[in-house]
Protein backbone atom coordinates (compact mmCIF):
# COMPACT_ATOMS: atom_id res chain seq x y z
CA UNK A 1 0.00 0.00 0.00
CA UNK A 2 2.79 2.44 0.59
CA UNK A 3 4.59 1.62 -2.49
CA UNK A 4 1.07 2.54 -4.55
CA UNK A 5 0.71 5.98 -2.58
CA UNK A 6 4.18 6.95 -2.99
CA UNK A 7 3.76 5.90 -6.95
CA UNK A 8 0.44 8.30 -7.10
CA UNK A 9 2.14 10.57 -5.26
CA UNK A 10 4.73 11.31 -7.61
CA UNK A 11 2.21 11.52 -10.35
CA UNK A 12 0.89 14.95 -8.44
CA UNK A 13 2.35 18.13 -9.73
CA UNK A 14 2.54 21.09 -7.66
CA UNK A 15 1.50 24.33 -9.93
CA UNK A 16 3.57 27.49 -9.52
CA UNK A 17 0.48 29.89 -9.89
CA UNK A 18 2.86 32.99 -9.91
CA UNK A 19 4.67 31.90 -12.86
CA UNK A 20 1.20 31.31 -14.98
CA UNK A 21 -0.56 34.19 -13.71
CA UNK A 22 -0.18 36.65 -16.86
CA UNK A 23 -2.10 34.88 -19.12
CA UNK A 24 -4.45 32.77 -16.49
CA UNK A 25 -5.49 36.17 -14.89
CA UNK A 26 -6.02 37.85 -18.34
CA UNK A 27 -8.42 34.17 -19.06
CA UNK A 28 -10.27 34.57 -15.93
CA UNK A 29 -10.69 38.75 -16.39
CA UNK A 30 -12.29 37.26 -19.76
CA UNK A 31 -14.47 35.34 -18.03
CA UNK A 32 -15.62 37.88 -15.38
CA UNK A 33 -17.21 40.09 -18.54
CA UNK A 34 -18.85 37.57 -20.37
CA UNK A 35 -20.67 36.49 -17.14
CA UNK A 36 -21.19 40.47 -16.03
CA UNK A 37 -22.66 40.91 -19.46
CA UNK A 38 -25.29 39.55 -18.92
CA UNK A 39 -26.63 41.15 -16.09
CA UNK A 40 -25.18 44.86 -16.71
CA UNK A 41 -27.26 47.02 -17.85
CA UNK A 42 -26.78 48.63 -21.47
CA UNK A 43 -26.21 52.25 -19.94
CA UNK A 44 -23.60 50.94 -17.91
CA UNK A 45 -21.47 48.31 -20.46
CA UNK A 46 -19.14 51.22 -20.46
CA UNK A 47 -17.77 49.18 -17.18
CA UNK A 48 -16.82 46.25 -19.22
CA UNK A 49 -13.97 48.18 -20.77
CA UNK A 50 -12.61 49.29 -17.45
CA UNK A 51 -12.65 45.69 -15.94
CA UNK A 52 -11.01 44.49 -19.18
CA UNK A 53 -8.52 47.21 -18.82
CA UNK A 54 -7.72 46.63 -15.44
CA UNK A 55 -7.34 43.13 -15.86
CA UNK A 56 -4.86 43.51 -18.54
CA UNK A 57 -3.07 45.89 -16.48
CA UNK A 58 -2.69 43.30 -13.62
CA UNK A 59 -1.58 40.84 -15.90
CA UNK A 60 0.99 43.47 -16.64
CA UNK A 61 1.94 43.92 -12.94
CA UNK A 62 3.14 40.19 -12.35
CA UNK A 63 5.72 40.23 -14.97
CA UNK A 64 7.57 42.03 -12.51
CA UNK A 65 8.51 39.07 -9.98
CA UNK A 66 8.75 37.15 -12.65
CA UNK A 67 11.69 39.61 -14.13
CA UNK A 68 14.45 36.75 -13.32
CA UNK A 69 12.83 34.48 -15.68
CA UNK A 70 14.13 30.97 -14.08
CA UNK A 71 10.78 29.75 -13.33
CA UNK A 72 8.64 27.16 -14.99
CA UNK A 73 5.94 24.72 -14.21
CA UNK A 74 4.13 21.32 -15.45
CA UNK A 75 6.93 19.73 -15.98
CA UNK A 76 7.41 15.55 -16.66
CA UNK A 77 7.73 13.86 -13.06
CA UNK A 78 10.27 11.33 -15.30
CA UNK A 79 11.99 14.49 -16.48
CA UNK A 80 12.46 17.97 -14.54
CA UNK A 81 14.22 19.72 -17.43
CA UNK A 82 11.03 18.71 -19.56
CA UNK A 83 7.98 21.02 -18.84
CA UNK A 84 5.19 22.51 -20.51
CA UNK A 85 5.44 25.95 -19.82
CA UNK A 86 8.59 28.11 -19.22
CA UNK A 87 8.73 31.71 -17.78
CA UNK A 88 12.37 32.30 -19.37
CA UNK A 89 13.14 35.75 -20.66
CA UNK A 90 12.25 35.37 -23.97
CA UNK A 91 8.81 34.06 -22.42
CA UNK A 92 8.26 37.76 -20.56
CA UNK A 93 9.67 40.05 -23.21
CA UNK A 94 6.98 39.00 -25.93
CA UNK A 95 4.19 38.74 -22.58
CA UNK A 96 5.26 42.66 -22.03
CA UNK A 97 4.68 42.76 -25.77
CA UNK A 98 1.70 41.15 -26.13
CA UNK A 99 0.19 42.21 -23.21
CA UNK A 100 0.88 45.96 -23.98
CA UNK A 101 -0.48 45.67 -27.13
CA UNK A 102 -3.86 44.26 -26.13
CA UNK A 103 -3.97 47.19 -23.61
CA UNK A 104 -3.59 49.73 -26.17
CA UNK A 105 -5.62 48.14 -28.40
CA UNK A 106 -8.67 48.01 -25.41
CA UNK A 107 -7.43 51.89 -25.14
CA UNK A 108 -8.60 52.14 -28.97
CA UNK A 109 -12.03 50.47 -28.84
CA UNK A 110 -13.73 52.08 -25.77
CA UNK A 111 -14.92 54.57 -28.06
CA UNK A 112 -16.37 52.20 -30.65
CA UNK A 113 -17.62 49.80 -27.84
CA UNK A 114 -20.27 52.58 -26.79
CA UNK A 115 -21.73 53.17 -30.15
CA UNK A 116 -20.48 50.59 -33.01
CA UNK A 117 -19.23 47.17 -31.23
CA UNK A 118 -21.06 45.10 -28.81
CA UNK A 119 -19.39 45.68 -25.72
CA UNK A 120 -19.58 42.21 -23.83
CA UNK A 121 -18.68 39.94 -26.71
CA UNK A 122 -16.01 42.23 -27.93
CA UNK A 123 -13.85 42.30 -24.63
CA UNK A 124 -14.27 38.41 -23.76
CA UNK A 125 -12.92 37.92 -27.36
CA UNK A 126 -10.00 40.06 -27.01
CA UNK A 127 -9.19 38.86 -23.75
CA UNK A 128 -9.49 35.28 -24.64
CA UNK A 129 -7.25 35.81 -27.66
CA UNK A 130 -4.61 37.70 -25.22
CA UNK A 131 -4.74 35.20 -23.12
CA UNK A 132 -3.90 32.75 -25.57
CA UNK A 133 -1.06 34.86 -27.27
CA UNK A 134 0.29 35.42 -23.71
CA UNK A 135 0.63 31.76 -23.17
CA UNK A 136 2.04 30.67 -26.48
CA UNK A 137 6.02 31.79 -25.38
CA UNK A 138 6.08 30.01 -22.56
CA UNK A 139 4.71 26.97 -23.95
CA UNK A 140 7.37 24.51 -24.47
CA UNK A 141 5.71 21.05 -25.64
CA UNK A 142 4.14 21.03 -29.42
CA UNK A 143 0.31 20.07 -27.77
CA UNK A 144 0.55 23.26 -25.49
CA UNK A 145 2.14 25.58 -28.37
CA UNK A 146 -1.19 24.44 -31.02
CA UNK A 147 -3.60 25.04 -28.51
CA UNK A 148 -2.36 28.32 -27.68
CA UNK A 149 -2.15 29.46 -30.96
CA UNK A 150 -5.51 28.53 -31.34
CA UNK A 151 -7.07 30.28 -28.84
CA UNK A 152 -5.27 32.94 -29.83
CA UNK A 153 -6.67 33.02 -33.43
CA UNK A 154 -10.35 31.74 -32.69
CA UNK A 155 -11.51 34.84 -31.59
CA UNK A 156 -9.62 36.94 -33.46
CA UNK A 157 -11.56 35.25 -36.11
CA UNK A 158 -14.90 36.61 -34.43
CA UNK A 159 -13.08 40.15 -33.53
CA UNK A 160 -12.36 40.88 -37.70
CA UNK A 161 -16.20 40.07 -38.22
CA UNK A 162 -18.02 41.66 -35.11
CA UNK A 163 -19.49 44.78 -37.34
CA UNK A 164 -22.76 43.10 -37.40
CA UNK A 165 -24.36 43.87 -40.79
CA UNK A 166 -21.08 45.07 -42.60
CA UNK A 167 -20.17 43.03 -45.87
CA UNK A 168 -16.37 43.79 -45.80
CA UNK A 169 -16.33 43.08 -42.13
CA UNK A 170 -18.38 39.26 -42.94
CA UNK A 171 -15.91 39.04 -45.85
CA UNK A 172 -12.61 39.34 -44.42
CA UNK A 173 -13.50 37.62 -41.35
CA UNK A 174 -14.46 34.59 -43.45
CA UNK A 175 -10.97 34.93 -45.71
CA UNK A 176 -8.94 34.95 -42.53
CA UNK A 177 -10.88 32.14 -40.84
CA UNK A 178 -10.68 29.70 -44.25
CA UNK A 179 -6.96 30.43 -44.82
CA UNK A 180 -5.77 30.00 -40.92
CA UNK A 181 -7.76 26.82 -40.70
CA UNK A 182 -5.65 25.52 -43.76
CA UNK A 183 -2.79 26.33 -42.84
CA UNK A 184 -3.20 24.93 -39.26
CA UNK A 185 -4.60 21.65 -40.87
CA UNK A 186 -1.30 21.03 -42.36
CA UNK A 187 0.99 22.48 -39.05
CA UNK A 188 -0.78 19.63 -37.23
CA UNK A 189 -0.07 17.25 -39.95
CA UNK A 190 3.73 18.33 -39.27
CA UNK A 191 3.29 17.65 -35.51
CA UNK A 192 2.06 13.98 -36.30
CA UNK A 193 4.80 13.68 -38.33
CA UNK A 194 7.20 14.39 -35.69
CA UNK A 195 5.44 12.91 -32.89
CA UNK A 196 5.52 9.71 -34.95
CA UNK A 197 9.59 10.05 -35.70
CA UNK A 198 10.07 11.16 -31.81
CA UNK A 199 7.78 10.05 -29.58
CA UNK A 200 7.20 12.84 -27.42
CA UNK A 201 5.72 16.47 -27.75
CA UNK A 202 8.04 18.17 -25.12
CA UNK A 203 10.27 20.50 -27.51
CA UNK A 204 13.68 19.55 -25.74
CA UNK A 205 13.10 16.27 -25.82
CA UNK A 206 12.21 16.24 -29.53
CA UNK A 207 15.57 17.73 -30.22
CA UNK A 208 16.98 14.91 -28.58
CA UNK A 209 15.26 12.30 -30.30
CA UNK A 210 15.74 13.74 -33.76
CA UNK A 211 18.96 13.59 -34.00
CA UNK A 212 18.65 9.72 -33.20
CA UNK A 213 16.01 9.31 -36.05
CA UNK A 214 16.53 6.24 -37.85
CA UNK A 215 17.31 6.85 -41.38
CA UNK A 216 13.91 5.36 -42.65
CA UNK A 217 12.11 8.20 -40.69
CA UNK A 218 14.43 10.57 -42.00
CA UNK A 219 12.58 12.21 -44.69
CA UNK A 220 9.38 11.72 -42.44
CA UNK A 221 10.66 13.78 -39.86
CA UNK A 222 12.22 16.39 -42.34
CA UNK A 223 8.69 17.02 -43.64
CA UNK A 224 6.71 17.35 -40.53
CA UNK A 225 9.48 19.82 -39.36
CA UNK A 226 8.82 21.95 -42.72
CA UNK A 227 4.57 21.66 -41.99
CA UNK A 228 4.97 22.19 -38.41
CA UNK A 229 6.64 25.78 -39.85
CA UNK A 230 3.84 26.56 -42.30
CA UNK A 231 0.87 27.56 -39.36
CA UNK A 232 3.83 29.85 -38.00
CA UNK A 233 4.58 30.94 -41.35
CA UNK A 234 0.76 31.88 -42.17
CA UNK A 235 0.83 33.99 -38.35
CA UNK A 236 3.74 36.05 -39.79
CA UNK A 237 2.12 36.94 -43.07
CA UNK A 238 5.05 35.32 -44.65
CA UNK A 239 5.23 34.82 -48.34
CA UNK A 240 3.06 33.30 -49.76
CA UNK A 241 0.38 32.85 -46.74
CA UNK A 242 0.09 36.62 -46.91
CA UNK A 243 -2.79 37.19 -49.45
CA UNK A 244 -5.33 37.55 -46.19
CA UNK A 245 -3.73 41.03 -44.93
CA UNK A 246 -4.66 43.91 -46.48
CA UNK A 247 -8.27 42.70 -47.25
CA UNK A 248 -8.62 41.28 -43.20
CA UNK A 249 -7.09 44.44 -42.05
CA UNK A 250 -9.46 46.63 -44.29
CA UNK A 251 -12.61 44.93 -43.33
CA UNK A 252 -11.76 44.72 -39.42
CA UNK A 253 -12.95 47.74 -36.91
CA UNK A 254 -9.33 49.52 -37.11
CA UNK A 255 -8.40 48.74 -33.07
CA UNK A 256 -8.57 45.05 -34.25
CA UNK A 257 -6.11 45.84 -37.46
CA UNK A 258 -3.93 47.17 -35.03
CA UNK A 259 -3.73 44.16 -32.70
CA UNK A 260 -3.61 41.70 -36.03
CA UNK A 261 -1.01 43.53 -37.08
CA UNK A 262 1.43 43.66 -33.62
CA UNK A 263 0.25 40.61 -31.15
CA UNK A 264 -0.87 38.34 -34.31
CA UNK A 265 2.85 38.48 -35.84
CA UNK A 266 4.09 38.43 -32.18
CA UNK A 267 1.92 35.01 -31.74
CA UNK A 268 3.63 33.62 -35.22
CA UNK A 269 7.26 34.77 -34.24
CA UNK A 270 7.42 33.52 -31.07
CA UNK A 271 5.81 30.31 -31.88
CA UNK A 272 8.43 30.14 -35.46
CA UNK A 273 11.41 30.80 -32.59
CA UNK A 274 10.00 27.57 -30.43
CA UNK A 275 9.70 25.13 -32.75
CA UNK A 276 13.15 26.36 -35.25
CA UNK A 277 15.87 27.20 -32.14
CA UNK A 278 14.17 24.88 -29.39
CA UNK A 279 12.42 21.87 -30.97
CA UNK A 280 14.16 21.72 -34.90
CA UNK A 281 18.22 22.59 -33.99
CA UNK A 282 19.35 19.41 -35.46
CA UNK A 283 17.26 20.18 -39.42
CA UNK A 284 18.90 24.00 -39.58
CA UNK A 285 19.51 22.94 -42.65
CA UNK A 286 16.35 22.28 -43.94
CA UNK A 287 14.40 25.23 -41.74
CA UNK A 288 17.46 27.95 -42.35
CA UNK A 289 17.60 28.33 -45.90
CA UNK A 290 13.59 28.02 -46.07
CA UNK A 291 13.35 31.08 -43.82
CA UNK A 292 15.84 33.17 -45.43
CA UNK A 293 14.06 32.74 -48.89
CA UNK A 294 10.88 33.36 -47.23
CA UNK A 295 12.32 36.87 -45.57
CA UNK A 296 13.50 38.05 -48.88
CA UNK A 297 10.42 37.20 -50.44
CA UNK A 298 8.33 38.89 -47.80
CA UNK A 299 10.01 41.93 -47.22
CA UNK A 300 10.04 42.60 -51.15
CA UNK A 301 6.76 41.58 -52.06
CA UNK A 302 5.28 43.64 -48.89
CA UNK A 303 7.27 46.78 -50.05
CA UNK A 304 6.60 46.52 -53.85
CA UNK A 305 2.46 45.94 -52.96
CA UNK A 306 3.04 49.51 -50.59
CA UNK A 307 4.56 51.25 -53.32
CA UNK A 308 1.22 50.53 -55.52
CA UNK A 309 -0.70 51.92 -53.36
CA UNK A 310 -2.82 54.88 -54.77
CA UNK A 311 -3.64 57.77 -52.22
CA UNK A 312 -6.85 58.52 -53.01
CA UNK A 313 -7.99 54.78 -53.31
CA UNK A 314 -10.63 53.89 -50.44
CA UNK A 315 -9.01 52.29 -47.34
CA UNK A 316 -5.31 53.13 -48.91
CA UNK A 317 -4.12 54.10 -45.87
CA UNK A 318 -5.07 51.22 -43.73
CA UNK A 319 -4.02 48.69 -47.28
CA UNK A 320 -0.44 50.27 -47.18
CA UNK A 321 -0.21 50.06 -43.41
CA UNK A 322 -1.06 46.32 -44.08
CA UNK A 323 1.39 45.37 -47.00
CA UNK A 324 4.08 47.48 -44.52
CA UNK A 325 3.45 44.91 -41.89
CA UNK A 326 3.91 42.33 -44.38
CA UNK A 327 7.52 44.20 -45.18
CA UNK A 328 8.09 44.69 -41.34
CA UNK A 329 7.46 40.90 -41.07
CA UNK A 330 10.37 40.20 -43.56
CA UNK A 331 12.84 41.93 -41.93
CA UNK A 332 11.62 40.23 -38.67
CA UNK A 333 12.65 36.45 -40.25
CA UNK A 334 15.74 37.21 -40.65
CA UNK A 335 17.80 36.91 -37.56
CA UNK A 336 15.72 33.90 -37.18
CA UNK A 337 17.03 32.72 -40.30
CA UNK A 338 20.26 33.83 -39.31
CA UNK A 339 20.45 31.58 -36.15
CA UNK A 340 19.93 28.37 -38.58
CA UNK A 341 23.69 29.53 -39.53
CA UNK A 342 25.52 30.99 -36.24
CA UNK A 343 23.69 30.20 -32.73
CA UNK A 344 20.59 31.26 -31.12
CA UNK A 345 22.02 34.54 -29.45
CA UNK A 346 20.15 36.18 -32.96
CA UNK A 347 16.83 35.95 -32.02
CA UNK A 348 17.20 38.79 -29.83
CA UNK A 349 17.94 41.05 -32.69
CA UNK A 350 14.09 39.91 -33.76
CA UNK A 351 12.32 40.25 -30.54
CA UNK A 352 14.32 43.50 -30.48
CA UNK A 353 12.88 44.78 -33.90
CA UNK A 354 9.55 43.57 -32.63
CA UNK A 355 9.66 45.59 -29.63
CA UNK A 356 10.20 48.71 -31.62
CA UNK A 357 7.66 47.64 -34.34
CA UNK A 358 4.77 47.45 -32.07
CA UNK A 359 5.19 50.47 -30.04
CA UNK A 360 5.31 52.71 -33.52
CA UNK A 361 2.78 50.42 -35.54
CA UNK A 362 0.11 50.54 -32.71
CA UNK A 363 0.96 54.16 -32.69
CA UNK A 364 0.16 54.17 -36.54
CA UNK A 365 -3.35 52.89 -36.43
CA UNK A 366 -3.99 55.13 -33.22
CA UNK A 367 -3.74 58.29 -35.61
CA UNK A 368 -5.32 56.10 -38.40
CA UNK A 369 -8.58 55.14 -35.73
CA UNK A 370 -8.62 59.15 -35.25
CA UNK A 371 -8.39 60.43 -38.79
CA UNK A 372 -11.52 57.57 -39.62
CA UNK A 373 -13.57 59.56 -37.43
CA UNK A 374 -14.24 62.52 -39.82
CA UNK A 375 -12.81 60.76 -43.16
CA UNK A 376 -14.41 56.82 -42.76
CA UNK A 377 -12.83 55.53 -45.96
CA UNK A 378 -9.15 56.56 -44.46
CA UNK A 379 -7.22 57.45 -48.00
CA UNK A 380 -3.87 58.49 -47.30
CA UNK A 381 -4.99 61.37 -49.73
CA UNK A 382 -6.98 62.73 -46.18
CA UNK A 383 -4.49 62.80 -44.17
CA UNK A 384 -3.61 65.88 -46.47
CA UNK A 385 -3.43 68.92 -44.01
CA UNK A 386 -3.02 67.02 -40.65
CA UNK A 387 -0.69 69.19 -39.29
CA UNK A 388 -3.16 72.26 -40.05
CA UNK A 389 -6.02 71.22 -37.90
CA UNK A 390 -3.82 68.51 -35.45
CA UNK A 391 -0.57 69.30 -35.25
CA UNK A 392 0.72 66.91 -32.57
CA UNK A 393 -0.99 64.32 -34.00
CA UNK A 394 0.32 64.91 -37.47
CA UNK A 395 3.93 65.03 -35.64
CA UNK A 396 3.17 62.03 -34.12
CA UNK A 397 2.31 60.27 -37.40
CA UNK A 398 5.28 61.59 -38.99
CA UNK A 399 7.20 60.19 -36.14
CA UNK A 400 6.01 56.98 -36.49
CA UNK A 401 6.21 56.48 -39.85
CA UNK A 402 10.18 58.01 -39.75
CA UNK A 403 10.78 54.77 -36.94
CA UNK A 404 9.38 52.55 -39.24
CA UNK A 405 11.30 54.05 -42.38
CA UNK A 406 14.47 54.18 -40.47
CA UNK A 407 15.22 57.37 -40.42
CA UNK A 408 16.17 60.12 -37.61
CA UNK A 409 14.93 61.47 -35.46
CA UNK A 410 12.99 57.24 -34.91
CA UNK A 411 16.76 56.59 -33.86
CA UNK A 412 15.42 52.93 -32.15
CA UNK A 413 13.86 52.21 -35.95
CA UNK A 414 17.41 52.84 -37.63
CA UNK A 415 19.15 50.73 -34.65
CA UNK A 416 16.66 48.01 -34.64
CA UNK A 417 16.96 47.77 -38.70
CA UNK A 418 20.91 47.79 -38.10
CA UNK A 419 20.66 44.87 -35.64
CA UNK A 420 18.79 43.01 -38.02
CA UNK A 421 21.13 43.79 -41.01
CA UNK A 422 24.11 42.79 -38.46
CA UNK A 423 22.81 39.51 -38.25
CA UNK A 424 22.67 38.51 -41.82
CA UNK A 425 25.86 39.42 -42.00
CA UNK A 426 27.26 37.78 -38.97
CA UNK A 427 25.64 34.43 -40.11
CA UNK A 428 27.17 34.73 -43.56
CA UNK A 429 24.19 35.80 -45.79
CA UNK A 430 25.70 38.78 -47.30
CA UNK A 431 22.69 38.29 -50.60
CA UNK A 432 19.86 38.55 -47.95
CA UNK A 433 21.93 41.39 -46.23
CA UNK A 434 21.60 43.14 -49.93
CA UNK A 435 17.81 42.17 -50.30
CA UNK A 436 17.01 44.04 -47.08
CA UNK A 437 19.13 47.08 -48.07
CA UNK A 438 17.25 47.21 -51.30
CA UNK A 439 13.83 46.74 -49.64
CA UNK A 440 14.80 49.52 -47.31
CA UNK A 441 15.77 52.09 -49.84
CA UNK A 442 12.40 51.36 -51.22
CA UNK A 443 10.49 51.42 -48.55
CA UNK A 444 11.61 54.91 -48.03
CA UNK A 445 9.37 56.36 -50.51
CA UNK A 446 6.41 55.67 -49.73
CA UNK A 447 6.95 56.29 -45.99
CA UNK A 448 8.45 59.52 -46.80
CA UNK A 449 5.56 60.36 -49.50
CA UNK A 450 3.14 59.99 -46.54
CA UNK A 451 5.14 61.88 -44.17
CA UNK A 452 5.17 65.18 -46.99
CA UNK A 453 1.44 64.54 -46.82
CA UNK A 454 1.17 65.45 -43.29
CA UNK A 455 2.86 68.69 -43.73
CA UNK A 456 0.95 70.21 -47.24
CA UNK A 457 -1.95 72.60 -46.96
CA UNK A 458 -4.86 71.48 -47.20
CA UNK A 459 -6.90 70.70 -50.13
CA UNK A 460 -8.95 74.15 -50.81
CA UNK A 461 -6.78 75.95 -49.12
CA UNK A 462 -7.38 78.56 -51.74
CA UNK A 463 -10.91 78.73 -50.83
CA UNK A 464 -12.54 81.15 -48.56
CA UNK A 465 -11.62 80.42 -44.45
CA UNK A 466 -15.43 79.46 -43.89
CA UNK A 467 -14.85 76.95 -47.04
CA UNK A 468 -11.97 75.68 -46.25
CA UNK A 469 -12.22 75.34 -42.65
CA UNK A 470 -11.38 71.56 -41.98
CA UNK A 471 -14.38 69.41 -40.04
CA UNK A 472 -12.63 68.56 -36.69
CA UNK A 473 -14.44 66.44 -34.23
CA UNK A 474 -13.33 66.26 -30.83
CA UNK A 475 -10.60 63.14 -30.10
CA UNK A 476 -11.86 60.39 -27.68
CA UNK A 477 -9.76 60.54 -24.32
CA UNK A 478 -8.83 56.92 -24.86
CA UNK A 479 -7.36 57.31 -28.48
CA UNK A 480 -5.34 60.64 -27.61
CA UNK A 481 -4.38 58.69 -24.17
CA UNK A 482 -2.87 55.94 -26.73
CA UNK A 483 -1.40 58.12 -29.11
CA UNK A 484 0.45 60.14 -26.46
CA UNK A 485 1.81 56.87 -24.82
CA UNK A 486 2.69 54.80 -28.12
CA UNK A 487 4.90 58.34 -28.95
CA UNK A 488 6.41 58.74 -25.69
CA UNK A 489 7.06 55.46 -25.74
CA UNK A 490 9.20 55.83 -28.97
CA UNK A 491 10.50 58.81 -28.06
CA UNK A 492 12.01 57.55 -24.80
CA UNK A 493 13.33 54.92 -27.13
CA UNK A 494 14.55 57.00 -29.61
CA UNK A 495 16.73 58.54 -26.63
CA UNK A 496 17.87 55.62 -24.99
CA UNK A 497 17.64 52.48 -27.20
CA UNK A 498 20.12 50.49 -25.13
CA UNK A 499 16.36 49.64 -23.46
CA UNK A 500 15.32 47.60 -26.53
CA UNK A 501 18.78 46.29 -27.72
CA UNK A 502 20.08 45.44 -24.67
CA UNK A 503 17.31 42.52 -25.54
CA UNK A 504 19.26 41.92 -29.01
CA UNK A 505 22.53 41.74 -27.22
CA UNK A 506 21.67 39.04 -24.32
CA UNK A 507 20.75 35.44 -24.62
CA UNK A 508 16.85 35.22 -23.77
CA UNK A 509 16.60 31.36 -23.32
């Protein structure tokens, strides 16, 4: 008898709540609102978005004891150094990002919660898909890593189609929902495929069993590590699982095009770093030169679609926001690429970039949510003027889009792009290192095009003063509050970027 209860015994795992507690509290937050939604009353759903708010913001809070990052949890009873769900570095760099990014996006849709968006559904869908994105870095077996992903997608499914009534809306929900579920279909074909060669779903352990893979299994294993990378592939927007962007991004309220656009690739990345540095060291070959064709591809085809754009065709300004997140997302694959060739210290120099990327993207669509107020289909032809009849906000805009051009004064844009550049080059792939330079030379123009739009007078300005007088309605608290922070933010970085690449510099796993 005391031979059984010391073999149950061991079976019992002890949960470390502290070290789950940034995405668990951001779950149960999610499920406080959808139960309070049903018995708030409509004048007061307004509370919704402060509980959702708050709850973010405590998820926020305990990354801070968690700073050390030496902590994880569910791990095998057989095995101590295999468990499901690490709080490492790299684990609370892309929580802070994540997290931060669903806060700013809840900043941007309190306004359109009150008059456009139901309130309940929409914050116990963006919650639930935070929650999921939080928990997908610190996941560290393959089961953990798909479900995570999922319930980070599922209701960002929902979120893209929650204008009740609006055709683009229905449309690119349902494009975003058919391609995702294809491409996930054949990631977890890839995981069977490697469960089969290894045995095991723990990602340290399947590094250790593939490089014992007998040599009939070889080509078995090789192909379920190339499908595993194709759902992460589609979460980046990589080439050629990128066709969904500007359409989603056009049809979904603008708040959700914002989070898409920094937590969505943030969700891909993170989960493309897992499975490539963690789970798939012993294939570099196979996964290295895959990703540095895909960056080149990306980065080019995302910059050549934003140079097409036309600036006073409908929705152009959210469009080439969209096929510049595609280009962003190019030059984000490559130090992942590069640590196929040298080691794994160069997937800092992408979590790096992606730090600076979402502060000055989620700025982007902040001025993009505010200019849709008094021009709804958002050309980049309207934001003619901006400095005229806003002109912080049209500094603001022209700072942003400078950090994601590269160019002074975004100083943390130019040093995050140089990181990135340095690590091509330090892993020997001098033609992708030429690929990027040419994508950023071209990538200049149409950044700078829309900067010089900022600053011209307005259209009419030869009018009368009561003609030409611009229609200015007054700026939600929430979206100025978001603006102000996401340029501060950048700013401060801008000043100091040590903050950011001291993250490129140090080894995060």
């Amino acid at each position: 008898m005391t031979v059984a209860a010391d073999s149950v015994t061991s079976l019992v795992q002890s949960v470390d709540w502290l070290t789950i507690a940034p995405p668990t509290i951001t779950a149960v937050v999610a499920l406080i609102v959808l139960v309070a939604d049903l018995f708030v009353p409509e004048q007061r759903k307004r509370l919704l978005g402060a509980v959702a708010i708050a709850g973010l913001v405590a998820a926020l809070i305990t990354l801070v004891p968690l700073r050390k990052g030496n902590r994880a949890t569910f791990c095998l009873t057989t095995d101590a150094d295999a468990c499901s769900y690490t709080a490492d570095h790299f684990t609370l760099v892309i929580q802070l990002l994540v997290l931060g990014g669903a806060l700013l996006t809840a900043l941007l849709s309190l306004h359109d919660t009150r008059n456009k968006l139901p309130a309940g559904e929409f914050w116990f869908l963006l919650l639930s898909s935070a929650a999921g994105a939080a928990l997908l870095p610190a996941s560290r077996d393959l089961a953990t890593l798909v479900v995570a992903l999922e319930v980070a997608s599922l209701p960002a499914f929902a979120l893209v189609g929650l204008r009740r009534g609006d055709r683009l809306s229905s449309e690119a929900a349902l494009k975003f929902f058919l391609s995702s579920v294809a491409a996930t279909a054949v990631m977890l074909l890839g995981v069977s495929f490697v469960y089969a060669t290894t045995g095991t779903l723990h990602l340290t352990q399947i590094a250790a069993d593939l490089d014992k893979v007998p040599g009939q299994l070889d080509t078995l294993a090789k192909v379920g590590v190339a499908l595993t990378l194709v759902g992460f592939a589609f979460k980046t927007a990589a080439v050629p699982f990128h066709f969904w962007v500007p359409d989603t991004y056009v049809g979904a309220p603008l708040p959700i095009a914002a989070y898409l656009s920094v937590v969505g690739k943030a969700v891909g990345f993170s989960g493309l770093i897992l499975v490539t540095v963690i789970a798939f060291p012993g294939y570099a070959n196979v996964w290295g030169p895959a990703i540095a064709v895909l960056a080149g591809l990306t980065m080019t085809a995302g910059n050549v679609a934003a140079l097409r754009q036309s600036a006073t065709r409908a929705w152009s300004a959210v469009r080439l926001l969209a096929w510049s997140s595609v280009a962003q997302a190019g030059y984000l694959l490559v130090p992942i690429a590069a640590a196929a060739y040298s080691s794994d210290d160069q997937i800092g120099a992408t979590v790096a970039y992606a730090l600076m990327y979402a502060v000055v993207n989620l700025g982007a669509f902040a001025v993009a949510a505010l200019v849709a107020r008094t021009h709804p289909l958002n050309r980049i032809s309207d934001y003619r003027g901006l400095y005229t009849t806003r002109p912080l906000t049209a500094l603001a805009m022209g700072f942003f889009l400078l950090c994601l051009a590269g160019l002074p004064p975004g100083i943390i844009g130019l040093f995050a792009k140089v990181t990135v550049f340095s690590s091509a080059i330090d892993a020997g792939l001098g033609w992708l290192a030429v690929v990027m330079g040419l994508n950023v030379v071209i990538a200049l123009y149409y950044y700078l095009q829309w900067t010089a739009i900022l600053f011209r007078a307005p259209a009419g300005a030869e009018e009368t003063a009561d003609e030409a007088q611009p229609v200015r309605k007054r700026a939600p608290a929430a979206v100025t509050v978001a603006i102000v922070l996401t340029a501060a933010v950048g700013v401060v970085l801008s000043g100091y970027p040590q903050l950011v690449l001291r993250v490129a510099a140090s080894s995060l796993f």
